[in-house]
Protein backbone atom coordinates (compact mmCIF):
# COMPACT_ATOMS: atom_id res chain seq x y z
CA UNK A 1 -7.21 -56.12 92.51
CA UNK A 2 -8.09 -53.71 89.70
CA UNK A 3 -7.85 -56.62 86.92
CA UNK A 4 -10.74 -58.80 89.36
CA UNK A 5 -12.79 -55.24 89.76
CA UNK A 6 -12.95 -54.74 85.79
CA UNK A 7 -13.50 -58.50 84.94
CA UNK A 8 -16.68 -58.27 88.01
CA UNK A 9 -17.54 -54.36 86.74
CA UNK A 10 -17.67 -55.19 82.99
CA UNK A 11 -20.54 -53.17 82.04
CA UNK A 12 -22.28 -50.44 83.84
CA UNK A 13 -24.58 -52.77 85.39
CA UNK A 14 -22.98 -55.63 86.58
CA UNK A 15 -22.43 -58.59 88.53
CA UNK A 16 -21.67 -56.75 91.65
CA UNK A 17 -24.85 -54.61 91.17
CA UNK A 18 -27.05 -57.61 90.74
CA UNK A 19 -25.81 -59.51 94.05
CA UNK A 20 -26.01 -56.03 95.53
CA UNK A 21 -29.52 -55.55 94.30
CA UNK A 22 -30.51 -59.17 95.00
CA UNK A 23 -29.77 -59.55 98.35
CA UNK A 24 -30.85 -55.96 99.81
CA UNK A 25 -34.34 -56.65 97.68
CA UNK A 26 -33.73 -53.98 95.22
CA UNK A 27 -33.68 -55.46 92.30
CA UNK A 28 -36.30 -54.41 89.50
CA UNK A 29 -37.18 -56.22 86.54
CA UNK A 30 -38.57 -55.26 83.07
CA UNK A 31 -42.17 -56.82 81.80
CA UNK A 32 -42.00 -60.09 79.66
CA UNK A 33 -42.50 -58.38 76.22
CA UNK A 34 -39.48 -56.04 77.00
CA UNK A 35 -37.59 -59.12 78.35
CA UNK A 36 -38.30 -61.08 74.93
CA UNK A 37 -37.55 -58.30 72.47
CA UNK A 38 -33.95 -57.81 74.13
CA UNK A 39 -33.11 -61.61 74.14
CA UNK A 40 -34.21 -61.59 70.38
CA UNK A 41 -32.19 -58.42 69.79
CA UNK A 42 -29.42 -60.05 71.19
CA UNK A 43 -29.49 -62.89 69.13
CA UNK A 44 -29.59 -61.13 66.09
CA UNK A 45 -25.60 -58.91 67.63
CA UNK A 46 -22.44 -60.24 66.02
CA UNK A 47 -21.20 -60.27 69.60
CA UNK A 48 -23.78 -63.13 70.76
CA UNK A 49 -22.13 -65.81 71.95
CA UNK A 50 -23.11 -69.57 72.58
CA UNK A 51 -20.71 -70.92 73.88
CA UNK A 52 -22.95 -72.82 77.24
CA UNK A 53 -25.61 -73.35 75.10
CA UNK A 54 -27.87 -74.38 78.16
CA UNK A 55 -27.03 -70.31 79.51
CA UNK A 56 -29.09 -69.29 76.51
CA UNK A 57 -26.02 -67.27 75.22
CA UNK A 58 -23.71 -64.86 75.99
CA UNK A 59 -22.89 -61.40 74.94
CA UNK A 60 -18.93 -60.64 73.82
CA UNK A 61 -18.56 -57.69 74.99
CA UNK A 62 -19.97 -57.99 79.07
CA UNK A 63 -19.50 -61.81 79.46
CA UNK A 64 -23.12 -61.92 81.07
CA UNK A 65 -25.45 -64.12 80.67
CA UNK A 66 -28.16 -62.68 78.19
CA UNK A 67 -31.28 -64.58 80.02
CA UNK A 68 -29.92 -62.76 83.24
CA UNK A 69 -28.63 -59.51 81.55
CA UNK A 70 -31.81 -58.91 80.15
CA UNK A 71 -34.00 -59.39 82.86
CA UNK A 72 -32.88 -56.29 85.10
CA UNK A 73 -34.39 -52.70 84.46
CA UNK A 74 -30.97 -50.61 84.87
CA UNK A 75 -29.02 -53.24 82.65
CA UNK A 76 -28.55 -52.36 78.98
CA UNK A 77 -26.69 -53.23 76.19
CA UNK A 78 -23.06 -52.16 76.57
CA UNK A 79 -22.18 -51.53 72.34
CA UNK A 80 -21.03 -47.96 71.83
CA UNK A 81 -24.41 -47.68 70.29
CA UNK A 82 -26.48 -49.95 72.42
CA UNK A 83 -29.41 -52.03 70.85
CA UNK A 84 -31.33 -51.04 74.04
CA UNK A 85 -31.18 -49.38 76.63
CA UNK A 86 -31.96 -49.39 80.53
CA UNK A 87 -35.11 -48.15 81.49
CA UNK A 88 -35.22 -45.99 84.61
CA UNK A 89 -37.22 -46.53 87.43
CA UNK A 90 -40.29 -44.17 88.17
CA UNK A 91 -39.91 -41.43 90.82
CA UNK A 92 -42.11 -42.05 93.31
């Protein structure tokens, strides 16, 4: 049970935070500019993968999706230094 938790937990946002988000109507997204400029930053990590080429790539170190990684606000990059960072929602 705690090898399926870390392979669904493998970053600080992950899978289970998205379906969470998703389905209870959370979930907040970043603006297209910030959604580009973390795809291309991606692309440009040692750790991209493209291995489903149609998934638009991978990152090594989560296993997610980049296209769907880098959509989400609270998602970032998970290097020990990450290339960017999660961008926290306003207080209202």
């Amino acid at each position: 049970q705690i090898r399926l938790q870390k392979v669904l937990k493998m970053s600080d946002y992950g899978i289970l935070d998205v379906i969470k988000d998703e389905l209870t109507g959370n979930a907040s997204y970043v603006d297209q500019q910030t959604y580009v400029n973390r795809i291309e930053t991606c692309k440009k990590c040692e750790h991209f993968k493209t291995i489903i080429p149609l998934t638009g790539g991978s990152c090594g170190l989560c296993g997610c999706f980049i296209k769907s990684k880098a959509k989400y606000r609270a998602s970032q990059c998970p290097d020990k230094k990450p290339r960017w960072l999660a961008i926290p929602l306003k207080p209202m």
